[in-house]
N, C-alpha and C. Protein backbone atom coordinates (compact mmCIF):
# COMPACT_ATOMS: atom_id res chain seq x y z
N UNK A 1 -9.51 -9.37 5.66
CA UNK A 1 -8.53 -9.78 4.68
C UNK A 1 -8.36 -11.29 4.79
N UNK A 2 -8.59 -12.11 3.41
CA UNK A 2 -8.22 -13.43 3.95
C UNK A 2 -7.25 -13.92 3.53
N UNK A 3 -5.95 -13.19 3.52
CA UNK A 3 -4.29 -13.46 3.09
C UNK A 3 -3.59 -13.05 4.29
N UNK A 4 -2.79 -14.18 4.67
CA UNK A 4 -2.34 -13.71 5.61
C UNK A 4 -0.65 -13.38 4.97
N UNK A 5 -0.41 -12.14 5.83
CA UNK A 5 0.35 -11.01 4.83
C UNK A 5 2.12 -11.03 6.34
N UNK A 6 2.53 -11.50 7.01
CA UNK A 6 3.74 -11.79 7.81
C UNK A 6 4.42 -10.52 7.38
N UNK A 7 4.97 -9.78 8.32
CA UNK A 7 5.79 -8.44 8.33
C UNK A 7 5.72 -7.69 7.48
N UNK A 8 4.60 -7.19 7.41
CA UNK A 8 4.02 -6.03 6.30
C UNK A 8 3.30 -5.13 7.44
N UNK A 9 3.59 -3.59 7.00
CA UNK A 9 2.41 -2.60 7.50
C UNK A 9 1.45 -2.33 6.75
N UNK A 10 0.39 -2.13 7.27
CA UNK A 10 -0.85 -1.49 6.45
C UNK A 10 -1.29 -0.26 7.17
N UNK A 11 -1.57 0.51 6.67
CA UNK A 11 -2.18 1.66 6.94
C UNK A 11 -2.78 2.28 6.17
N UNK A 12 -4.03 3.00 6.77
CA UNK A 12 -5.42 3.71 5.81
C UNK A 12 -5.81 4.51 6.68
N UNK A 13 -6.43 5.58 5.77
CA UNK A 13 -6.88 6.80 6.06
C UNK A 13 -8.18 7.34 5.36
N UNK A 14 -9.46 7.75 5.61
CA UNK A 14 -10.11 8.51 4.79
C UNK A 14 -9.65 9.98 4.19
N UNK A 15 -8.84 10.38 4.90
CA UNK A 15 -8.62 11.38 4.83
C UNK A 15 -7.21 12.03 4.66
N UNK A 16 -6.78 12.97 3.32
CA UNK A 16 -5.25 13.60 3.64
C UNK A 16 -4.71 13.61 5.41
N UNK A 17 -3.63 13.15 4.98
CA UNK A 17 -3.49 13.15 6.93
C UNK A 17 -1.51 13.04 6.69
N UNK A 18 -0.89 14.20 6.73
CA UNK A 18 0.42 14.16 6.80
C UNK A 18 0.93 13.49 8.22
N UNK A 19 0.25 13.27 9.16
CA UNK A 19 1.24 12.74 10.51
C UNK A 19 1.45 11.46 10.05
N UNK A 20 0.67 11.10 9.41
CA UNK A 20 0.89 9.44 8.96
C UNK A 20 2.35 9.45 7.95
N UNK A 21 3.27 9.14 8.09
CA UNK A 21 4.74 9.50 6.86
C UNK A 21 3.96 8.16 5.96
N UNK A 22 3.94 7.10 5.85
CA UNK A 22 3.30 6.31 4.67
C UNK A 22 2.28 6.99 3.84
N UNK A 23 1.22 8.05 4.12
CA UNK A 23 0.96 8.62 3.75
C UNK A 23 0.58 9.78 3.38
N UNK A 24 1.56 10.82 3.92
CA UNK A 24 2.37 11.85 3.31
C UNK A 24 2.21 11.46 1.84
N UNK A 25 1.49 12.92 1.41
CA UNK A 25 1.16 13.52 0.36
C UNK A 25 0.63 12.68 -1.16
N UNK A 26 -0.18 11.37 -0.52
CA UNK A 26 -1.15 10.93 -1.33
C UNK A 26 -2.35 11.28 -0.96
N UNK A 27 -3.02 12.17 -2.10
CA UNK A 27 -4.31 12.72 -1.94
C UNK A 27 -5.06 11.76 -2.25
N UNK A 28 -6.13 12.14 -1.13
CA UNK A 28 -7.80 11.21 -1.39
C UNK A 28 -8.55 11.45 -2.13
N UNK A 29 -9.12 10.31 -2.84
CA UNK A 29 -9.97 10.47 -4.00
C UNK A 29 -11.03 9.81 -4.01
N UNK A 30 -12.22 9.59 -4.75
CA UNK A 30 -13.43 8.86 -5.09
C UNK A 30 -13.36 7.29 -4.91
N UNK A 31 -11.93 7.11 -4.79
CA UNK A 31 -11.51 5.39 -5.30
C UNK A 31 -10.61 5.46 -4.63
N UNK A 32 -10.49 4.18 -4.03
CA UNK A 32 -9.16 3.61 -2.87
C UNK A 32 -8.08 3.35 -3.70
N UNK A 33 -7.27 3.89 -2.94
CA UNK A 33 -5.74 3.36 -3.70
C UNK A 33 -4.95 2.85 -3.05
N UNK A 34 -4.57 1.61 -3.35
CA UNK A 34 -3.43 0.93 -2.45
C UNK A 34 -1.84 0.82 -2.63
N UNK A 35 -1.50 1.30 -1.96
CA UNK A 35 0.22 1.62 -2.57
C UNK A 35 1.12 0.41 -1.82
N UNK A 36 2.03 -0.02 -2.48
CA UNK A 36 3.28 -0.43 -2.01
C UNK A 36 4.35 -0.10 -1.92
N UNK A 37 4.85 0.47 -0.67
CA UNK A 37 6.02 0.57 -0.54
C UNK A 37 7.36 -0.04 -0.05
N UNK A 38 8.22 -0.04 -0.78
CA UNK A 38 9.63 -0.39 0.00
C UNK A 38 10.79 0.52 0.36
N UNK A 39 11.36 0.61 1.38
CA UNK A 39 12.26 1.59 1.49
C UNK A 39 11.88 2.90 1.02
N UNK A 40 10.82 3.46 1.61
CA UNK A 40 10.48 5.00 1.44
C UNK A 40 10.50 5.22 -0.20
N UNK A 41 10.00 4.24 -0.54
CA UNK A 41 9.89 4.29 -2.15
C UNK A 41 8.37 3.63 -2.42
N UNK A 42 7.45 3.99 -3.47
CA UNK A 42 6.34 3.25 -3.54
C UNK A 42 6.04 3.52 -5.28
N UNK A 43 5.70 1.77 -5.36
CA UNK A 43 5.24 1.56 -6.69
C UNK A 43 3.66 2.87 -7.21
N UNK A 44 3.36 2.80 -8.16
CA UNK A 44 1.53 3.58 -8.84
C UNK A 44 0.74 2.79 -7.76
N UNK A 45 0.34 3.18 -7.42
CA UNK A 45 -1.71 2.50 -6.25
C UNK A 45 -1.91 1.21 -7.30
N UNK A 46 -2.55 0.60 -6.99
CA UNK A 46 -3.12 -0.25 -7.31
C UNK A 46 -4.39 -0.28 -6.55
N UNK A 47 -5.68 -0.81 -7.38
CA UNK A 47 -6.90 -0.24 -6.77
C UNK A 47 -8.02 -1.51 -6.07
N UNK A 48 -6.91 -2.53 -5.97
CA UNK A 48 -7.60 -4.09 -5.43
C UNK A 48 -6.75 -4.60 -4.88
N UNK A 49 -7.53 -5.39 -3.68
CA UNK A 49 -6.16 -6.59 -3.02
C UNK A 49 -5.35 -7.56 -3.75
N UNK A 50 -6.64 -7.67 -4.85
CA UNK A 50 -5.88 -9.01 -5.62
C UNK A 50 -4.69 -8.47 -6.41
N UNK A 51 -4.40 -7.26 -6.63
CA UNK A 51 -3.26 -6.53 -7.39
C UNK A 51 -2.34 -6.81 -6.62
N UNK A 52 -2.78 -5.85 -5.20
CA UNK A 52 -1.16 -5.79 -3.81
C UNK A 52 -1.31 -7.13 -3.67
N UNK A 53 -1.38 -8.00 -3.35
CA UNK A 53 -1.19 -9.41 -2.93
C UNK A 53 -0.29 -10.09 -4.11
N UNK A 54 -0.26 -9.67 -5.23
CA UNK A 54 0.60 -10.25 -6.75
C UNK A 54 1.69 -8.88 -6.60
N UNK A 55 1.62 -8.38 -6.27
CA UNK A 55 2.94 -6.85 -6.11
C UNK A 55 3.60 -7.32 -4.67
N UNK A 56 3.27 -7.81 -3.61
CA UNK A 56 3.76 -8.46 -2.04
C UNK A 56 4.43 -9.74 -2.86
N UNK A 57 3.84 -10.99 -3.60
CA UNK A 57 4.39 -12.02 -3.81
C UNK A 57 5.60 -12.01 -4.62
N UNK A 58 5.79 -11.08 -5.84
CA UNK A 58 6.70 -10.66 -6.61
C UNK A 58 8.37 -9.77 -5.75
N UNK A 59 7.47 -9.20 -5.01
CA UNK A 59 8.67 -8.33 -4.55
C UNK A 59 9.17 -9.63 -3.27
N UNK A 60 8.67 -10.63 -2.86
CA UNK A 60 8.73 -11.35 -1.49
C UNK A 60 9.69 -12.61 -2.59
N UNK A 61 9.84 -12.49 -3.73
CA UNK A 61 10.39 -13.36 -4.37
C UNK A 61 11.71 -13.19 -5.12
N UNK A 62 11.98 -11.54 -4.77
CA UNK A 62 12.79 -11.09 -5.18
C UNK A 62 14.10 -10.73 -4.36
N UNK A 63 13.82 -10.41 -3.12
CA UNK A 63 14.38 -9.54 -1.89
C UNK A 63 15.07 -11.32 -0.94
């Protein structure tokens, strides 16, 4: 990654995997999906960094 991203989690999985609570009950598909969440709430996936990185700057401008 060449953004450097200060007090954010990331986490990924190939695979359905409920122990993970971030991702609890987003199913895996053909295509990566990247979600943002705040407060146990999460925006639609977005399917590129360059999306989450403009969804991190917006919400980091708001809060």
């Amino acid at each position: 990654m060449q953004n450097f991203i200060p007090n954010k989690v990331l986490q990924s999985s190939s695979a359905a995997d409920n122990l993970f609570l971030l991702l609890k009950d987003k199913k895996p598909n053909n295509e990566a999906f990247i979600y943002r969440c705040i407060e146990y709430s999460c925006d639609k996936p977005v399917t590129n960094v360059a999306d989450l990185v403009k969804l991190i700057n917006k919400t980091d401008k708001i809060i």
